[in-house]
Protein backbone atom coordinates (compact mmCIF):
# COMPACT_ATOMS: atom_id res chain seq x y z
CA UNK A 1 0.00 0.00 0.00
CA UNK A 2 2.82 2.46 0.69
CA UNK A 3 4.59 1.94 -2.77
CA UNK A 4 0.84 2.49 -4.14
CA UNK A 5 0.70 5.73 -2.36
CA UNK A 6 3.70 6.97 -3.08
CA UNK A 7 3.34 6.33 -7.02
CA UNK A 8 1.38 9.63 -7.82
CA UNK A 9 3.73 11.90 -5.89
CA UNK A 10 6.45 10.64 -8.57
CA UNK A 11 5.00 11.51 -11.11
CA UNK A 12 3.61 14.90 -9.98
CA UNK A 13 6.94 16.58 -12.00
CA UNK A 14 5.43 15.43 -15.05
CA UNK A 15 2.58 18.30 -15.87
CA UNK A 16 4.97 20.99 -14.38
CA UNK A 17 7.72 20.12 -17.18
CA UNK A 18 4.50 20.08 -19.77
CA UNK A 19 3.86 23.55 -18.22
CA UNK A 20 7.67 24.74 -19.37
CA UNK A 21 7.65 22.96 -22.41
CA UNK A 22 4.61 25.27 -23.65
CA UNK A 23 5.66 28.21 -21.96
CA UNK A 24 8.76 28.03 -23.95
CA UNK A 25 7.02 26.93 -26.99
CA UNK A 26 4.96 30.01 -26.68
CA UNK A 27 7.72 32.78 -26.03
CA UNK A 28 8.28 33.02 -29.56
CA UNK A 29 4.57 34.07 -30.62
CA UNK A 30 4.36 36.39 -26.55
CA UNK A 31 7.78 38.09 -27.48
CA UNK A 32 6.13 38.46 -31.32
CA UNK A 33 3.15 40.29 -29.65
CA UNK A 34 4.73 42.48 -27.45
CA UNK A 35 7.98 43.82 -29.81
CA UNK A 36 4.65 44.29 -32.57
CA UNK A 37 1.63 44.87 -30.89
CA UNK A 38 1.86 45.96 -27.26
CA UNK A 39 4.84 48.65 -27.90
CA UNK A 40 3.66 50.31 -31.05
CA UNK A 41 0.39 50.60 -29.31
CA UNK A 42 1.65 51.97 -26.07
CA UNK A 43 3.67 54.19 -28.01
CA UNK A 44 0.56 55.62 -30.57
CA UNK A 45 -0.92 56.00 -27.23
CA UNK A 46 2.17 58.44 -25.01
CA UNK A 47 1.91 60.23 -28.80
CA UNK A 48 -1.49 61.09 -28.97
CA UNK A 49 -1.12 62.87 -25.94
CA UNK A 50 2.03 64.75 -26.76
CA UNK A 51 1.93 68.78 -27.26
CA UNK A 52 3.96 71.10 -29.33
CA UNK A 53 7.32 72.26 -27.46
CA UNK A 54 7.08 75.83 -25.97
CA UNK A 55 10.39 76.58 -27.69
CA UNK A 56 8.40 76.43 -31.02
CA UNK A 57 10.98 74.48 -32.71
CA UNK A 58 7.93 72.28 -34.18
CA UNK A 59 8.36 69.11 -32.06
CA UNK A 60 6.35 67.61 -29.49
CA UNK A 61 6.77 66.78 -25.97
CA UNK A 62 4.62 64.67 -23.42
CA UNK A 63 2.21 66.65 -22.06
CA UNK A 64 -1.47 64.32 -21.00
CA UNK A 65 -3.11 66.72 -23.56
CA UNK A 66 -6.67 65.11 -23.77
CA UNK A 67 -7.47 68.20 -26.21
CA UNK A 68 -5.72 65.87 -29.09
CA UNK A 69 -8.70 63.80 -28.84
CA UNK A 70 -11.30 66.36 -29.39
CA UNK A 71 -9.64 68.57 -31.73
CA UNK A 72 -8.94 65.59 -34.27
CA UNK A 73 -12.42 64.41 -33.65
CA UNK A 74 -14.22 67.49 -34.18
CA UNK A 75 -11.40 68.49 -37.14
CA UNK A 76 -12.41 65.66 -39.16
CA UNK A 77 -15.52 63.91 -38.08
CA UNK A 78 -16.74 64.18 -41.55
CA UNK A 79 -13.77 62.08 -42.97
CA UNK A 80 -14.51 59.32 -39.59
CA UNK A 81 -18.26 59.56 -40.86
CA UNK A 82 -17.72 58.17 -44.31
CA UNK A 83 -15.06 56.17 -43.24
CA UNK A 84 -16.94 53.75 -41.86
CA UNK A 85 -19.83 54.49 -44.50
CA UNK A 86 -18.02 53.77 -47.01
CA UNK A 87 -16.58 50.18 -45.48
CA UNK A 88 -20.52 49.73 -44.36
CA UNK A 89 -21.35 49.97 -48.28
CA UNK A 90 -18.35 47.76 -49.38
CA UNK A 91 -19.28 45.03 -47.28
CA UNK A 92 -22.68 45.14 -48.29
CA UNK A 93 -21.85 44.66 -52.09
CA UNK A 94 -19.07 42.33 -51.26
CA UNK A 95 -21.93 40.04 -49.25
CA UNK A 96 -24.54 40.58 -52.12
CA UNK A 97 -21.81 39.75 -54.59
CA UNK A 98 -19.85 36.74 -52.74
CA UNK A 99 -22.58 34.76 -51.53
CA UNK A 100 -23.80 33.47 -54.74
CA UNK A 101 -20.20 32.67 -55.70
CA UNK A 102 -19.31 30.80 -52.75
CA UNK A 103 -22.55 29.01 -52.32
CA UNK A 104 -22.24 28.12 -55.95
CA UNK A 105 -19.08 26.81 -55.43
CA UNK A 106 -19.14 24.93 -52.11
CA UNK A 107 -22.68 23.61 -52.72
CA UNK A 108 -23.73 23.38 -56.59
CA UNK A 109 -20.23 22.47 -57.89
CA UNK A 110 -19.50 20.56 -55.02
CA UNK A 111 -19.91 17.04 -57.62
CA UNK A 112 -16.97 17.95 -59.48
CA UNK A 113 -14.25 18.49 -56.95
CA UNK A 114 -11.87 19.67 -60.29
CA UNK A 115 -14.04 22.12 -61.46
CA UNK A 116 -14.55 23.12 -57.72
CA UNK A 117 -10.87 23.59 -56.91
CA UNK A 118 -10.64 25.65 -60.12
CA UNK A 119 -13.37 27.76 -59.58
CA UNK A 120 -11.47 28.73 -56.13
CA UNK A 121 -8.32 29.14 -57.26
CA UNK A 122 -10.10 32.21 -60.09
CA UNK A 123 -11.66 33.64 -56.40
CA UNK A 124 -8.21 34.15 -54.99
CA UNK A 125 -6.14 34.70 -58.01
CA UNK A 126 -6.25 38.58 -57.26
CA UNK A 127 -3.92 37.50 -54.08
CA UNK A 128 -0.91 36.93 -56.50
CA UNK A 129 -0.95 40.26 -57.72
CA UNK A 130 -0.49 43.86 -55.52
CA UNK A 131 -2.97 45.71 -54.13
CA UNK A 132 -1.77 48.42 -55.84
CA UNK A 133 -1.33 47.63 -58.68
CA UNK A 134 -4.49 46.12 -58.57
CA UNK A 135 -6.59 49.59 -57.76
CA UNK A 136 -4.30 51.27 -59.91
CA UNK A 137 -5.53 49.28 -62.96
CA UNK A 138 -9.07 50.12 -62.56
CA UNK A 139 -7.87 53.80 -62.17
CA UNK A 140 -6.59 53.44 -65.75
CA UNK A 141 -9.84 51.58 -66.50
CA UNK A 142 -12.32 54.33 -64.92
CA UNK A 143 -10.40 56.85 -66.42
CA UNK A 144 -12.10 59.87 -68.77
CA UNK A 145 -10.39 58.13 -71.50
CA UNK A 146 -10.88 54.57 -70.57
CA UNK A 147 -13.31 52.59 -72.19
CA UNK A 148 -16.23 52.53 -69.49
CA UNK A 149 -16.40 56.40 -69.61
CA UNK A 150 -15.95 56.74 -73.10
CA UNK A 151 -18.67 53.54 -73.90
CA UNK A 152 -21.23 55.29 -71.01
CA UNK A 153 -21.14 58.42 -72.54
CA UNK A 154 -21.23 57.35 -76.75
CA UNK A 155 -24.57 56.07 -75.00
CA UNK A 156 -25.51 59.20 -73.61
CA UNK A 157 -25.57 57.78 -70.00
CA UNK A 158 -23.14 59.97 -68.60
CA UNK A 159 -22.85 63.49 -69.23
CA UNK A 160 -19.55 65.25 -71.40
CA UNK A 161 -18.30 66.61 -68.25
CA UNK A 162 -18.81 63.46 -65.79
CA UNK A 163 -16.10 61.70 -64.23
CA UNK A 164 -15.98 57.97 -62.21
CA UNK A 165 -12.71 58.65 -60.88
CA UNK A 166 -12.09 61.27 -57.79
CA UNK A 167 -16.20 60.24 -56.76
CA UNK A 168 -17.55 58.13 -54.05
CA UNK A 169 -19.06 55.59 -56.37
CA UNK A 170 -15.14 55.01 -57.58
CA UNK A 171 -13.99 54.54 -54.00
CA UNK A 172 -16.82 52.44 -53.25
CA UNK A 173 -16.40 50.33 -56.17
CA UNK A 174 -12.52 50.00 -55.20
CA UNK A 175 -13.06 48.81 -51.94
CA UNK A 176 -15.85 46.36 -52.81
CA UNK A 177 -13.62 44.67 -55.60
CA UNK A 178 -10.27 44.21 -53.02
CA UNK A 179 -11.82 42.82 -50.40
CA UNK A 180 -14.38 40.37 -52.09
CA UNK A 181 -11.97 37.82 -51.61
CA UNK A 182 -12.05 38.36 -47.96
CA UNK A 183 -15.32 38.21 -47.83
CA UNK A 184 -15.99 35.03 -50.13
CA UNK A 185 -13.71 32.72 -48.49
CA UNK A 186 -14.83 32.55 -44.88
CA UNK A 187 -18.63 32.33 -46.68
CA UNK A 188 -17.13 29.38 -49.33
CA UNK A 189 -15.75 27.50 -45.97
CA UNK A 190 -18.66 27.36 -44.01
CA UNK A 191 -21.41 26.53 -47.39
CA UNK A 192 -18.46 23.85 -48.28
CA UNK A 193 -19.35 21.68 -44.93
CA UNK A 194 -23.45 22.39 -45.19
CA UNK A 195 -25.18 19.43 -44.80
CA UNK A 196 -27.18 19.19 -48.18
CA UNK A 197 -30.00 16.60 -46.02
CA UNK A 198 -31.04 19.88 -44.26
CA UNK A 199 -31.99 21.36 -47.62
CA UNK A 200 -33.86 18.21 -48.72
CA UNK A 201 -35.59 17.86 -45.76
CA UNK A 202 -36.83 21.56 -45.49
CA UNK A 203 -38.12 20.63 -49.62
CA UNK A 204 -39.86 17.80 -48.31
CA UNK A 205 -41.68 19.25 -45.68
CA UNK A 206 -43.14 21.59 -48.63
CA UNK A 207 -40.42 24.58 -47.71
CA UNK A 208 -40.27 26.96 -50.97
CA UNK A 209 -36.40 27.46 -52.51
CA UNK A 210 -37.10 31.07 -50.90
CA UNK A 211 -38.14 29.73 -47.14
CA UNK A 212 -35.52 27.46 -47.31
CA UNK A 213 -32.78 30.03 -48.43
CA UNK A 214 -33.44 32.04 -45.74
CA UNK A 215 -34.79 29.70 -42.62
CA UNK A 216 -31.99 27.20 -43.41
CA UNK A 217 -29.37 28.15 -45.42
CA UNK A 218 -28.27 31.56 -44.13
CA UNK A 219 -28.74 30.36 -40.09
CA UNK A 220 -26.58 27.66 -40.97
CA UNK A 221 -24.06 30.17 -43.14
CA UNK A 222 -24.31 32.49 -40.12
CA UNK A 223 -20.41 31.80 -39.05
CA UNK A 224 -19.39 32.57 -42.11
CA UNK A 225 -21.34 35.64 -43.24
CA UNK A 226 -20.35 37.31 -39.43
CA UNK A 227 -16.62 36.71 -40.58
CA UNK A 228 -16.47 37.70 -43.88
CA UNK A 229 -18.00 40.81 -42.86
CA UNK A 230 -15.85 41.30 -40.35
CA UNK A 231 -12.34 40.49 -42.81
CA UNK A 232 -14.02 42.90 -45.02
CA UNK A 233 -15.20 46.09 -43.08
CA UNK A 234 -11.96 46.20 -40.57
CA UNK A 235 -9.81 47.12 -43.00
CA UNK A 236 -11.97 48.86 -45.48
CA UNK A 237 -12.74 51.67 -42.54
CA UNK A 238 -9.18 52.40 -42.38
CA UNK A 239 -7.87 51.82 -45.77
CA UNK A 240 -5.89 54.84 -47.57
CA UNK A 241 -5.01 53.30 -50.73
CA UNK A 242 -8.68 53.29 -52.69
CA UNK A 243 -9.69 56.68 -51.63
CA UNK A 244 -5.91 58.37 -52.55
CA UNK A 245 -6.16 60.92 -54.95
CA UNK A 246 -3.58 59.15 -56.58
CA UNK A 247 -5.86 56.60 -56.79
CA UNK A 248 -9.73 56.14 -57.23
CA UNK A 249 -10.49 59.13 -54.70
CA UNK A 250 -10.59 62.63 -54.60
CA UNK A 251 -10.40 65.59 -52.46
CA UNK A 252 -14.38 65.08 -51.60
CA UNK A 253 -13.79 61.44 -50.49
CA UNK A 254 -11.23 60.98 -48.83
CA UNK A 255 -11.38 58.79 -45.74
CA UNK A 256 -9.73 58.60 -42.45
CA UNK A 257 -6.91 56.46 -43.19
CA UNK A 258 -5.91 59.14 -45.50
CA UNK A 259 -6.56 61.97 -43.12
CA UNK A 260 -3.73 59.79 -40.51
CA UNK A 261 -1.70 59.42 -43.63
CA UNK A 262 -1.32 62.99 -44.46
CA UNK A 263 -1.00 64.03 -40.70
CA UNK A 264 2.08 61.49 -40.06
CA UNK A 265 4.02 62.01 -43.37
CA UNK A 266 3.14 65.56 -44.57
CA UNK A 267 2.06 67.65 -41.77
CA UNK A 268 4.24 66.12 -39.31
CA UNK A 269 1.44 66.60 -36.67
CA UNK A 270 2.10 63.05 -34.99
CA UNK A 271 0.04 63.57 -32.17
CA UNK A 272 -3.17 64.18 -34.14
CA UNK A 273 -2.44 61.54 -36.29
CA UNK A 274 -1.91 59.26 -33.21
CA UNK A 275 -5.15 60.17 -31.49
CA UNK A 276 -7.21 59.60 -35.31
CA UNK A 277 -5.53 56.62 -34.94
CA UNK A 278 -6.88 55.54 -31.84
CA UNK A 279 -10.20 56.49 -31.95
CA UNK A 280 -10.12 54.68 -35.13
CA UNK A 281 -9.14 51.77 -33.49
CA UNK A 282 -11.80 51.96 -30.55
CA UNK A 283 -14.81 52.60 -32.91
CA UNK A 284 -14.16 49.47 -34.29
CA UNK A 285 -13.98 47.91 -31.39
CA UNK A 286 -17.11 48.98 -30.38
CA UNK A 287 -19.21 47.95 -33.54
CA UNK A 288 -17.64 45.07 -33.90
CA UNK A 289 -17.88 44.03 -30.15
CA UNK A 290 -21.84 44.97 -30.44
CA UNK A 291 -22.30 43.31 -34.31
CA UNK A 292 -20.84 39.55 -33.09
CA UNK A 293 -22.90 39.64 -30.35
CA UNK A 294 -25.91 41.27 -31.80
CA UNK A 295 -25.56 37.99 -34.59
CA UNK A 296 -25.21 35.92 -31.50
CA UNK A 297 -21.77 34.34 -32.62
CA UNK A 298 -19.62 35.51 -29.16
CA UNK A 299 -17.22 32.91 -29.64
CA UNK A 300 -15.73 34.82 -32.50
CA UNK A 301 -14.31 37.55 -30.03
């Protein structure tokens, strides 16, 4: 009996070297977080607080000035405003747009795994080439002399002196077509591993295609329509590149990301930038803290 009783206390040692061997395993990816993450952040943070120096030699110095906050906010609350109007319109399109493709891929073509496969690989082929190079095509294609402009006005659809380019509908259109990938993938994931028997079974208690589309399908698509949306309105509220002058935008459009762009690299007013910054970061937060739980998917946090 005392051999017995002794047996566990031996091998107590075990779970505690476990313990190590996964605290070391996970230094890498803590030290990852904290040289990328945690100190940039705490840093944007001491800067948006900053003030100019009294000798008025144009730099900054740490002063707690709140004022940052509600100077940037009330300075640009229009750009903030169709910030996130314009992602909440992308995301839109890019749902309304992706979820026929994906569900026609993960569920229709889902018979011929070849045609399947290849039918993915077209959805993320924009991946192998830049972003930028990517919106600046369609600049060149929405151009006054391109051929949509010139085709829409030989047919007397647009007037002489219309432009695409520099308008909200270009920046819109921009951010719809970069991110539909994001959106279509999480969607093509989650229709991929939906139980066709669910969809027979809602036909055969007399459900319409329409009923079933919406009381089966999309409950059962929910995971993946709360991510996509997610992957695609994130980084369309900040993005810079689509609504660039030098791009698809125009002095009427511009968004937030290139309000922070401007104020870190050509006004040199860091701290204003820095605080844009962060109350970019905490709106967000905030919508998409209320939208996952709103859909009732908390386990995406």
């Amino acid at each position: 009996m005392t051999a017995f009783a002794g047996a566990p206390t031996q091998a107590e040692p075990a779970p505690r070297r476990q313990s190590k061997i996964a605290l070391v395993l996970l230094l890498p990816g803590i030290l990852y977080l904290v040289l990328f993450f945690i100190v940039p952040l705490v840093s944007l943070v001491i800067t948006s607080l900053e003030a100019p120096a009294p000798d008025g030699s144009g730099t900054f110095q740490y002063a707690f000035n709140w004022q940052n906050y509600v100077d940037s906010v009330g300075t640009y609350s229009t750009q903030i405003f169709r910030s996130f109007l314009y992602a909440l319109l992308a995301t839109v399109f890019a749902l309304l747009f992706s979820y026929p493709l994906a569900y026609f891929i993960g569920v229709k073509v889902r018979k011929w795994p070849l045609l399947q496969s290849f039918m993915l690989i077209l959805v993320i082929a924009p991946f192998f080439i830049s972003f930028l190079l990517r919106t600046l095509a369609w600049k060149t294609i929405l151009a006054d002399e391109g051929p949509i402009v010139t085709s829409l006005k030989a047919l007397s659809l647009l007037g002489p002196q219309t432009h695409i380019t520099g308008t909200p509908v270009a920046v819109v259109f921009g951010l719809t077509y970069n991110f539909i990938p994001f959106m279509c993938l999480p969607l093509y994931t989650t229709l991929e591993r939906l139980d066709i028997r669910y969809l027979e079974a809602s036909s055969d208690l007399y459900g319409t295609p329409a009923s079933t589309f919406w009381r089966v399908t999309i409950p059962l698509s929910l995971p993946g329509i709360v991510s996509g949306t997610l992957l695609t309105f994130i980084p369309a509220a900040g993005d810079y590149v689509n609504a660039s002058q030098e791009f698809l935008g125009g002095a009427s459009s511009s968004m937030i990301g290139n309000v922070i762009q401007s104020n870190f690299l050509v006004q040199l007013n860091y701290p204003a930038a820095a605080a844009l910054s962060i109350v970019l970061m905490l709106v967000i937060l905030i919508i998409v803290g209320s939208y996952v739980r709103r859909a009732g998917t908390d386990d995406l946090l």
